[in-house]
C-alpha atoms as a PDB file:
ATOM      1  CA  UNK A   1    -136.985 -67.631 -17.994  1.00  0.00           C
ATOM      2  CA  UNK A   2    -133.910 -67.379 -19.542  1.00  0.00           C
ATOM      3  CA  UNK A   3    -130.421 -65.854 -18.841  1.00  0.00           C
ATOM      4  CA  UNK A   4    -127.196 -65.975 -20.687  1.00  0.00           C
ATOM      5  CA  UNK A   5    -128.479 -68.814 -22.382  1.00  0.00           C
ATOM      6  CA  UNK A   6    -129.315 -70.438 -20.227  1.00  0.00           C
ATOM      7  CA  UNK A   7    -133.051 -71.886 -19.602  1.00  0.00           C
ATOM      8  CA  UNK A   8    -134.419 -71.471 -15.640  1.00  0.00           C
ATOM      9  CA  UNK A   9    -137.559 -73.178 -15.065  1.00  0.00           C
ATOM     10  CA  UNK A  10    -138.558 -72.080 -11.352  1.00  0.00           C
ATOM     11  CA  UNK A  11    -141.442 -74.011  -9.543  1.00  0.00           C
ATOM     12  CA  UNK A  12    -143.342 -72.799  -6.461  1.00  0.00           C
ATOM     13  CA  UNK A  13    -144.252 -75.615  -4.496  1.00  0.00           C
ATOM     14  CA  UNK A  14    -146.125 -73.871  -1.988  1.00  0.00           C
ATOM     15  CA  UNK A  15    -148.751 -72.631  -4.697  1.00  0.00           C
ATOM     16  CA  UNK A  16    -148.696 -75.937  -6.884  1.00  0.00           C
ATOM     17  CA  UNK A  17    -151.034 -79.370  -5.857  1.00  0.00           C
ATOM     18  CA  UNK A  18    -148.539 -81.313  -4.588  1.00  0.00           C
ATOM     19  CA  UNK A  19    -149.340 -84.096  -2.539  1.00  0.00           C
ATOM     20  CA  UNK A  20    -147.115 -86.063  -0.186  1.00  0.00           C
ATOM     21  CA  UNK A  21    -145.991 -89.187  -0.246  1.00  0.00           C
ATOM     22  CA  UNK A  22    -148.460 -92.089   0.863  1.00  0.00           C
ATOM     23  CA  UNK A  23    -146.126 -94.876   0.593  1.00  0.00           C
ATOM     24  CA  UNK A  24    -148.089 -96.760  -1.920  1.00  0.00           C
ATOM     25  CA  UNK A  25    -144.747 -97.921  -3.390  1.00  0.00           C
ATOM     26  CA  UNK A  26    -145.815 -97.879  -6.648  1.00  0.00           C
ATOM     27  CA  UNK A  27    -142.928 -96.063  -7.828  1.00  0.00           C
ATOM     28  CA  UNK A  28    -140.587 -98.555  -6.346  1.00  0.00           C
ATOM     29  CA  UNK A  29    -141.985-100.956  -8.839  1.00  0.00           C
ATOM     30  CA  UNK A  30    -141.580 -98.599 -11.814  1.00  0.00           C
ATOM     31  CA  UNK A  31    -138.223 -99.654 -13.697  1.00  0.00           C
ATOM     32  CA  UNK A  32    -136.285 -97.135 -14.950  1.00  0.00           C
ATOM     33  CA  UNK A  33    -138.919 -94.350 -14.214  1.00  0.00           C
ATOM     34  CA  UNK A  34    -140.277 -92.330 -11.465  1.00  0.00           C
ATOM     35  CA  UNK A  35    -143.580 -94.040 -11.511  1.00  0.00           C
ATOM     36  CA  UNK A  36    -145.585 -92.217  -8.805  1.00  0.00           C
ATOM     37  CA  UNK A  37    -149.330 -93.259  -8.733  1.00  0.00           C
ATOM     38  CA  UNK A  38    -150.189 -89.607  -7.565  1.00  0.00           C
ATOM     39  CA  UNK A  39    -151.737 -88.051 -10.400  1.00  0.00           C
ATOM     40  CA  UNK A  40    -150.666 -84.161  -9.091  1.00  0.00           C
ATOM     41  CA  UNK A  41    -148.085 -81.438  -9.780  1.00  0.00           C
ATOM     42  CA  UNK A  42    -145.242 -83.650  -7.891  1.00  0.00           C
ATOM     43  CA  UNK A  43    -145.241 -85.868 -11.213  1.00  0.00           C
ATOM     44  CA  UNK A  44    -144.566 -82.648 -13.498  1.00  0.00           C
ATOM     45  CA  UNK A  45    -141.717 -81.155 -10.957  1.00  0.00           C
ATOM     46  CA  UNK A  46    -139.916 -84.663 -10.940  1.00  0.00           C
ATOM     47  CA  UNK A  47    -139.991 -85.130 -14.231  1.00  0.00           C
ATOM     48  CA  UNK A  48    -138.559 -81.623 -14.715  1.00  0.00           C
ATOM     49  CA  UNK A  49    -135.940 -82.101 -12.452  1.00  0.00           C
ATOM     50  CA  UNK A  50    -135.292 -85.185 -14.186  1.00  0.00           C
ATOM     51  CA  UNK A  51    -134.881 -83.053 -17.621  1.00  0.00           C
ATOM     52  CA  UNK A  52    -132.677 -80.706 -15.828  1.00  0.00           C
ATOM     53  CA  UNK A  53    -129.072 -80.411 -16.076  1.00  0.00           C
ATOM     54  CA  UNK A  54    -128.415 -78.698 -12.738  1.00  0.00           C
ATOM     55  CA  UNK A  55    -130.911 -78.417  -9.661  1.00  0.00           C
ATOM     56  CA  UNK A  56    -131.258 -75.559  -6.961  1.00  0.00           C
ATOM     57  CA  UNK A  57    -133.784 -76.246  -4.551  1.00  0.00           C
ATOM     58  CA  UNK A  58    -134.585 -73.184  -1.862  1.00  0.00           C
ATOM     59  CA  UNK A  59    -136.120 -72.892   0.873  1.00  0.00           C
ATOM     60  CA  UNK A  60    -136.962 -70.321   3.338  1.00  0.00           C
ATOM     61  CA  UNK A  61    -135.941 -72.112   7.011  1.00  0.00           C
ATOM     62  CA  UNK A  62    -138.856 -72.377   9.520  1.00  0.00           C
ATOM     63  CA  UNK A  63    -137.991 -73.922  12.785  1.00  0.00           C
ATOM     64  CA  UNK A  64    -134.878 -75.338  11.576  1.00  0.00           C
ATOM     65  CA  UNK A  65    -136.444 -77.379   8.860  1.00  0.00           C
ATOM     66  CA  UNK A  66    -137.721 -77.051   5.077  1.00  0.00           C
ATOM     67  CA  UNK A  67    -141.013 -75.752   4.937  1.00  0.00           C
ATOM     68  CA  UNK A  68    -144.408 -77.885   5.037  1.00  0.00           C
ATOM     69  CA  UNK A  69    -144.711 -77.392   1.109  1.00  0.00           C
ATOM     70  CA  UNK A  70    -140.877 -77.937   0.626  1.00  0.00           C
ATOM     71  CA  UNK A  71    -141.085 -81.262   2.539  1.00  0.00           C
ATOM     72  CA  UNK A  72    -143.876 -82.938   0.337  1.00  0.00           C
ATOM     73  CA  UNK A  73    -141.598 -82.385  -2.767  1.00  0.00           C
ATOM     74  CA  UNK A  74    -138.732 -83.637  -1.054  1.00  0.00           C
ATOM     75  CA  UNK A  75    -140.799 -86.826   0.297  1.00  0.00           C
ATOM     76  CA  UNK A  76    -141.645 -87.902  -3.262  1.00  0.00           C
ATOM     77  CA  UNK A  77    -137.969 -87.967  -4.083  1.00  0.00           C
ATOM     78  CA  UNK A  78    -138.390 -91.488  -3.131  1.00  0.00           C
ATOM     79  CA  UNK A  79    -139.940 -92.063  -6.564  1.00  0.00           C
ATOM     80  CA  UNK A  80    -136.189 -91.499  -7.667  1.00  0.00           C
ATOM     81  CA  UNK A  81    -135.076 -94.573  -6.061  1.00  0.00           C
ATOM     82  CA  UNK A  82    -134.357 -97.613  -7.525  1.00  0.00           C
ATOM     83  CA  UNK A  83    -132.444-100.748  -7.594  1.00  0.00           C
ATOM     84  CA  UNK A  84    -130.506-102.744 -10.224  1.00  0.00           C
ATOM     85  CA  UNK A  85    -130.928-106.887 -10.494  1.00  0.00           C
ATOM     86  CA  UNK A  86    -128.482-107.155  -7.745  1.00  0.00           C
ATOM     87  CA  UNK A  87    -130.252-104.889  -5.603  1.00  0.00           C
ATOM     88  CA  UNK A  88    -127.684-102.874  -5.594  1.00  0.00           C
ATOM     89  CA  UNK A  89    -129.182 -98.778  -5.000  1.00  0.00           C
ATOM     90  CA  UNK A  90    -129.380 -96.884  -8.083  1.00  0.00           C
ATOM     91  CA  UNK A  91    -130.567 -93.007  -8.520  1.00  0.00           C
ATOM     92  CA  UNK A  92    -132.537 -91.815 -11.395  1.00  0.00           C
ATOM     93  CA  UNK A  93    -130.663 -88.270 -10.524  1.00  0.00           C
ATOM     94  CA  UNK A  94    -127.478 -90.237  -9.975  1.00  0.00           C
ATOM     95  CA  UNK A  95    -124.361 -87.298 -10.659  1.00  0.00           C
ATOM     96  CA  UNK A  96    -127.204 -84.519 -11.530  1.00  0.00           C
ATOM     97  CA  UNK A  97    -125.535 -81.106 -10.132  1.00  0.00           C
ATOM     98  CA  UNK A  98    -127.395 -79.628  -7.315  1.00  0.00           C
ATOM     99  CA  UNK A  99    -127.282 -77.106  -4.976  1.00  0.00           C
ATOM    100  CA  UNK A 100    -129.000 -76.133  -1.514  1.00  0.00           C
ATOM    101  CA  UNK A 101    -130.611 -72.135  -1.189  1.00  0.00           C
ATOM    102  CA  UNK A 102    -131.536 -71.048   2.220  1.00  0.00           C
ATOM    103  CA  UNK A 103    -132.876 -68.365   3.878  1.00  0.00           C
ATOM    104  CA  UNK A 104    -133.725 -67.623   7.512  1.00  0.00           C
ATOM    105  CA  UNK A 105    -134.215 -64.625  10.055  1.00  0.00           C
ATOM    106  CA  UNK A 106    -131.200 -64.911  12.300  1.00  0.00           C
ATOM    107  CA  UNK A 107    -127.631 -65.891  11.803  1.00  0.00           C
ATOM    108  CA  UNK A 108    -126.860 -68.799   9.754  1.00  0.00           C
ATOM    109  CA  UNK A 109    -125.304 -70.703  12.855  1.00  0.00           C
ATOM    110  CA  UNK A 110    -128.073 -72.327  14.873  1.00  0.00           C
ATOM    111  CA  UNK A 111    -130.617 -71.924  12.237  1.00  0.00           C
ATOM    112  CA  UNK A 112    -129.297 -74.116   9.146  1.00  0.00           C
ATOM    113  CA  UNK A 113    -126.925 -76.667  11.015  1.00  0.00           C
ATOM    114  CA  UNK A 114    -129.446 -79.558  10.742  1.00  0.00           C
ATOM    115  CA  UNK A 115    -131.470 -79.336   7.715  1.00  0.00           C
ATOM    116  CA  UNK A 116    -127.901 -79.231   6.252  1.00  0.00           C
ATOM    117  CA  UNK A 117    -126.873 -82.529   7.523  1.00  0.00           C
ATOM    118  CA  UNK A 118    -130.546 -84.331   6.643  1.00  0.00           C
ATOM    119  CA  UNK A 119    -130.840 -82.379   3.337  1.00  0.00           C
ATOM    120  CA  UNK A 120    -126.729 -83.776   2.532  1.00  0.00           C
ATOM    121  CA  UNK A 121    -127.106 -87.404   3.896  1.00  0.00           C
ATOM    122  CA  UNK A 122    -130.208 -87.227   1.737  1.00  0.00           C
ATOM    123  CA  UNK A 123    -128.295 -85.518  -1.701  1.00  0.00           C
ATOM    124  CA  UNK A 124    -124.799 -87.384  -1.642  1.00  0.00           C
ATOM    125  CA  UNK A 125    -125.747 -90.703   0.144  1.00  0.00           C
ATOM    126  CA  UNK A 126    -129.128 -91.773  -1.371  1.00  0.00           C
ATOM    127  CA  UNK A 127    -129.648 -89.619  -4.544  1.00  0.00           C
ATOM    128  CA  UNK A 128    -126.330 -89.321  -5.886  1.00  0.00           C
ATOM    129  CA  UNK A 129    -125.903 -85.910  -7.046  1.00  0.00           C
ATOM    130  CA  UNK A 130    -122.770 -83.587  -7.288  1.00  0.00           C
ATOM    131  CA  UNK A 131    -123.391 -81.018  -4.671  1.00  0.00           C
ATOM    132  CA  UNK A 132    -121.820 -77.998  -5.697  1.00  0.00           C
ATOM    133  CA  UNK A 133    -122.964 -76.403  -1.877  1.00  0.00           C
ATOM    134  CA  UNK A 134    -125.222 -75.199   0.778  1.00  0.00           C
ATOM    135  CA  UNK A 135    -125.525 -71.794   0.616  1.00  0.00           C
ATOM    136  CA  UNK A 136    -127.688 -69.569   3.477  1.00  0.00           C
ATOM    137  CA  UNK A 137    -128.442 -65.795   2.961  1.00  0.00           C
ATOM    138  CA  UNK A 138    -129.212 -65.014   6.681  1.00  0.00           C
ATOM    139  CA  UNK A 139    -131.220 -62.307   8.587  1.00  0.00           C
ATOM    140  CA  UNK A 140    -133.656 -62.029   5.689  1.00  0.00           C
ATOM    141  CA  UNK A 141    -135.334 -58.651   7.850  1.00  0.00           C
ATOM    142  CA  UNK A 142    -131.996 -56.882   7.770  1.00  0.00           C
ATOM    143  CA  UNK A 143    -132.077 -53.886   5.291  1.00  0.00           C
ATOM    144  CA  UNK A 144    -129.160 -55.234   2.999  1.00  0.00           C
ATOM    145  CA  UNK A 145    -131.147 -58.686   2.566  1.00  0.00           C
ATOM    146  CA  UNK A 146    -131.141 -57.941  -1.257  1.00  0.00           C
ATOM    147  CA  UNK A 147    -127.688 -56.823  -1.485  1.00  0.00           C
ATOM    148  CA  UNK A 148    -126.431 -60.228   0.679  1.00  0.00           C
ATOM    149  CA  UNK A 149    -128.958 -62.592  -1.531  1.00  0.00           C
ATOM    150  CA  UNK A 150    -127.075 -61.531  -4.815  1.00  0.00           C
ATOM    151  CA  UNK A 151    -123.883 -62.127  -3.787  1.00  0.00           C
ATOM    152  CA  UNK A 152    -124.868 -65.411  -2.551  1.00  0.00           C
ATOM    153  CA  UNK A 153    -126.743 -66.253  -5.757  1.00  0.00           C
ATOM    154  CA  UNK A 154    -123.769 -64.925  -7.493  1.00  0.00           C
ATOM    155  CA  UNK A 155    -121.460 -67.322  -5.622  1.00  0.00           C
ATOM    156  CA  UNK A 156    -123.959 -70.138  -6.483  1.00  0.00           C
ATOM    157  CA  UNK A 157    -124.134 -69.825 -10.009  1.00  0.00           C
ATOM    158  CA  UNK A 158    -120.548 -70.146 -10.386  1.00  0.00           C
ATOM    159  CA  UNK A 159    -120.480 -72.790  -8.532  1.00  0.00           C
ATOM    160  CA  UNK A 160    -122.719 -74.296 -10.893  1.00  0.00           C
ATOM    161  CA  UNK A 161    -121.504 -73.727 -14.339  1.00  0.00           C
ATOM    162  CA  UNK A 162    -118.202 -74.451 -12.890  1.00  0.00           C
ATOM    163  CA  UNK A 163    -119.461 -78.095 -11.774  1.00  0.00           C
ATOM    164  CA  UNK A 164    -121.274 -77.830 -15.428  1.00  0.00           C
ATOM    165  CA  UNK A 165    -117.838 -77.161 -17.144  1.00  0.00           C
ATOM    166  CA  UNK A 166    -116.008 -80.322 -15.390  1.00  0.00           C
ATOM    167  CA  UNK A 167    -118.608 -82.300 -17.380  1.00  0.00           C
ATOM    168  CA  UNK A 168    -118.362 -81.340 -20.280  1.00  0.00           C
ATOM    169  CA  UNK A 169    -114.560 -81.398 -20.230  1.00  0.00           C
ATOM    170  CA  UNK A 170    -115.125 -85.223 -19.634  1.00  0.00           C
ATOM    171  CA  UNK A 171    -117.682 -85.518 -22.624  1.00  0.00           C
END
Protein backbone atom coordinates (compact mmCIF):
# COMPACT_ATOMS: atom_id res chain seq x y z
CA UNK A 1 0.00 0.00 0.00
CA UNK A 2 1.18 3.19 -0.62
CA UNK A 3 0.26 6.84 0.26
CA UNK A 4 1.93 10.10 -0.41
CA UNK A 5 4.91 8.25 -0.97
CA UNK A 6 5.04 6.66 1.37
CA UNK A 7 5.19 2.61 1.53
CA UNK A 8 2.61 0.91 4.39
CA UNK A 9 3.12 -2.65 4.79
CA UNK A 10 0.16 -3.76 7.23
CA UNK A 11 0.30 -7.32 8.85
CA UNK A 12 -2.63 -9.16 10.46
CA UNK A 13 -1.41 -11.15 13.13
CA UNK A 14 -4.50 -12.72 14.02
CA UNK A 15 -4.75 -14.44 10.45
CA UNK A 16 -0.86 -15.11 10.03
CA UNK A 17 1.05 -18.50 11.79
CA UNK A 18 2.58 -16.93 14.39
CA UNK A 19 3.75 -18.82 17.16
CA UNK A 20 4.70 -17.65 20.63
CA UNK A 21 7.60 -17.55 22.25
CA UNK A 22 9.00 -20.92 23.81
CA UNK A 23 11.97 -19.54 25.42
CA UNK A 24 14.40 -21.63 23.56
CA UNK A 25 16.79 -18.64 23.70
CA UNK A 26 18.15 -19.18 20.60
CA UNK A 27 17.79 -15.74 19.57
CA UNK A 28 19.64 -14.51 22.56
CA UNK A 29 22.61 -16.22 21.09
CA UNK A 30 22.18 -14.71 17.61
CA UNK A 31 24.68 -11.61 17.36
CA UNK A 32 23.57 -8.84 15.70
CA UNK A 33 20.31 -10.57 14.41
CA UNK A 34 16.97 -11.60 15.52
CA UNK A 35 17.76 -15.23 15.34
CA UNK A 36 14.48 -16.93 16.33
CA UNK A 37 14.56 -20.78 15.85
CA UNK A 38 10.72 -20.63 15.02
CA UNK A 39 10.49 -21.22 11.49
CA UNK A 40 6.77 -19.19 11.20
CA UNK A 41 5.34 -15.83 10.11
CA UNK A 42 6.86 -14.09 13.46
CA UNK A 43 10.37 -14.32 11.58
CA UNK A 44 8.92 -12.38 8.39
CA UNK A 45 6.98 -9.58 10.69
CA UNK A 46 10.31 -8.97 12.72
CA UNK A 47 12.31 -8.73 10.08
CA UNK A 48 9.88 -6.24 8.51
CA UNK A 49 9.70 -4.23 11.36
CA UNK A 50 13.30 -4.33 11.40
CA UNK A 51 13.28 -2.82 7.63
CA UNK A 52 10.86 -0.27 8.73
CA UNK A 53 11.47 3.25 9.36
CA UNK A 54 8.51 3.94 11.65
CA UNK A 55 6.24 1.25 13.50
CA UNK A 56 2.42 1.44 14.47
CA UNK A 57 1.29 -1.48 16.17
CA UNK A 58 -2.79 -1.66 16.92
CA UNK A 59 -4.70 -3.39 18.73
CA UNK A 60 -8.26 -3.73 19.50
CA UNK A 61 -8.36 -3.83 23.71
CA UNK A 62 -9.97 -7.00 25.19
CA UNK A 63 -10.10 -7.10 28.90
CA UNK A 64 -7.67 -4.44 29.32
CA UNK A 65 -4.92 -6.17 27.46
CA UNK A 66 -3.59 -6.76 23.73
CA UNK A 67 -5.29 -9.44 22.16
CA UNK A 68 -4.23 -13.30 22.27
CA UNK A 69 -2.77 -12.90 18.60
CA UNK A 70 -1.29 -9.39 19.45
CA UNK A 71 0.53 -10.87 22.49
CA UNK A 72 2.47 -13.71 20.58
CA UNK A 73 4.00 -10.97 18.29
CA UNK A 74 4.80 -8.90 21.07
CA UNK A 75 6.40 -12.01 23.07
CA UNK A 76 8.90 -12.65 20.26
CA UNK A 77 10.11 -9.09 20.57
CA UNK A 78 12.53 -10.71 22.81
CA UNK A 79 14.39 -11.87 19.70
CA UNK A 80 15.23 -8.01 19.51
CA UNK A 81 17.26 -8.13 22.54
CA UNK A 82 20.70 -8.19 22.80
CA UNK A 83 23.77 -7.35 24.62
CA UNK A 84 27.16 -5.78 23.76
CA UNK A 85 30.70 -7.41 25.23
CA UNK A 86 30.07 -5.57 28.36
CA UNK A 87 26.74 -6.83 28.73
CA UNK A 88 25.55 -3.79 28.55
CA UNK A 89 21.49 -4.02 26.86
CA UNK A 90 21.38 -3.21 23.34
CA UNK A 91 18.07 -3.07 20.95
CA UNK A 92 18.08 -4.16 17.43
CA UNK A 93 15.04 -1.43 17.13
CA UNK A 94 17.08 0.89 19.32
CA UNK A 95 15.57 4.82 18.28
CA UNK A 96 13.08 3.12 15.55
CA UNK A 97 9.84 5.55 15.71
CA UNK A 98 6.82 3.87 16.98
CA UNK A 99 3.56 4.43 17.92
CA UNK A 100 0.67 2.64 20.01
CA UNK A 101 -3.20 2.31 18.11
CA UNK A 102 -5.99 1.31 20.31
CA UNK A 103 -9.35 0.64 20.20
CA UNK A 104 -11.94 -0.42 22.77
CA UNK A 105 -15.83 -0.31 23.51
CA UNK A 106 -16.09 2.13 26.37
CA UNK A 107 -14.28 5.26 27.33
CA UNK A 108 -10.66 5.37 27.05
CA UNK A 109 -10.26 5.82 30.96
CA UNK A 110 -10.45 2.44 32.66
CA UNK A 111 -10.01 0.53 29.54
CA UNK A 112 -6.36 1.52 28.20
CA UNK A 113 -4.64 2.71 31.55
CA UNK A 114 -2.58 -0.51 31.90
CA UNK A 115 -1.69 -1.94 28.67
CA UNK A 116 -0.32 1.66 28.32
CA UNK A 117 2.05 1.44 31.13
CA UNK A 118 3.25 -2.46 30.18
CA UNK A 119 3.18 -1.68 26.41
CA UNK A 120 5.60 1.87 27.43
CA UNK A 121 7.91 0.21 30.09
CA UNK A 122 8.19 -2.36 27.32
CA UNK A 123 8.84 0.44 24.14
CA UNK A 124 11.10 3.15 25.94
CA UNK A 125 12.83 0.99 28.67
CA UNK A 126 13.79 -2.31 26.93
CA UNK A 127 13.43 -1.71 23.13
CA UNK A 128 14.52 1.69 22.73
CA UNK A 129 12.30 3.30 20.36
CA UNK A 130 11.10 7.00 19.98
CA UNK A 131 7.51 6.85 20.93
CA UNK A 132 5.78 9.40 19.15
CA UNK A 133 2.31 8.29 21.43
CA UNK A 134 -0.48 6.17 22.58
CA UNK A 135 -3.34 6.96 20.87
CA UNK A 136 -7.07 5.21 21.77
CA UNK A 137 -10.16 5.73 19.48
CA UNK A 138 -12.82 4.74 22.12
CA UNK A 139 -16.46 3.42 22.04
CA UNK A 140 -15.76 1.61 18.78
CA UNK A 141 -20.02 0.78 18.70
CA UNK A 142 -20.80 4.47 18.76
CA UNK A 143 -22.12 5.66 15.30
CA UNK A 144 -19.25 8.31 14.70
CA UNK A 145 -16.53 5.43 15.30
CA UNK A 146 -15.26 6.19 11.70
CA UNK A 147 -15.39 9.82 11.94
CA UNK A 148 -13.33 9.66 15.62
CA UNK A 149 -10.75 6.85 14.08
CA UNK A 150 -9.64 9.40 11.30
CA UNK A 151 -8.99 12.08 13.30
CA UNK A 152 -7.03 9.97 15.53
CA UNK A 153 -5.12 8.39 12.65
CA UNK A 154 -4.78 11.84 11.37
CA UNK A 155 -3.20 13.02 14.65
CA UNK A 156 -0.91 9.91 14.47
CA UNK A 157 0.53 10.33 11.26
CA UNK A 158 1.72 13.66 12.04
CA UNK A 159 3.06 12.65 14.80
CA UNK A 160 5.04 10.41 12.83
CA UNK A 161 6.51 12.20 9.95
CA UNK A 162 7.08 14.88 12.40
CA UNK A 163 9.35 12.42 14.61
CA UNK A 164 10.56 11.30 10.87
CA UNK A 165 11.55 14.98 10.03
CA UNK A 166 13.72 15.49 13.41
CA UNK A 167 15.85 12.70 11.87
CA UNK A 168 16.52 13.63 9.02
CA UNK A 169 17.32 17.18 10.11
CA UNK A 170 20.14 15.39 12.14
CA UNK A 171 21.35 13.30 9.02
Amino acid sequence: MSNAGHVVQRFNVASMKVNGCIGCMACYRSVGKPGCAQKDDGVLVIEQMLQADAIVYASPVYAYDFTAQFKTIWDRHFCLLKTDNAGKPLSLMKNKITSLLLTCGGPEEGNTDLIKVAFNRAIKDMLQTRLVGQFVVAHSMSLDFESLAFAVARQMAQNITSEACKISDTI
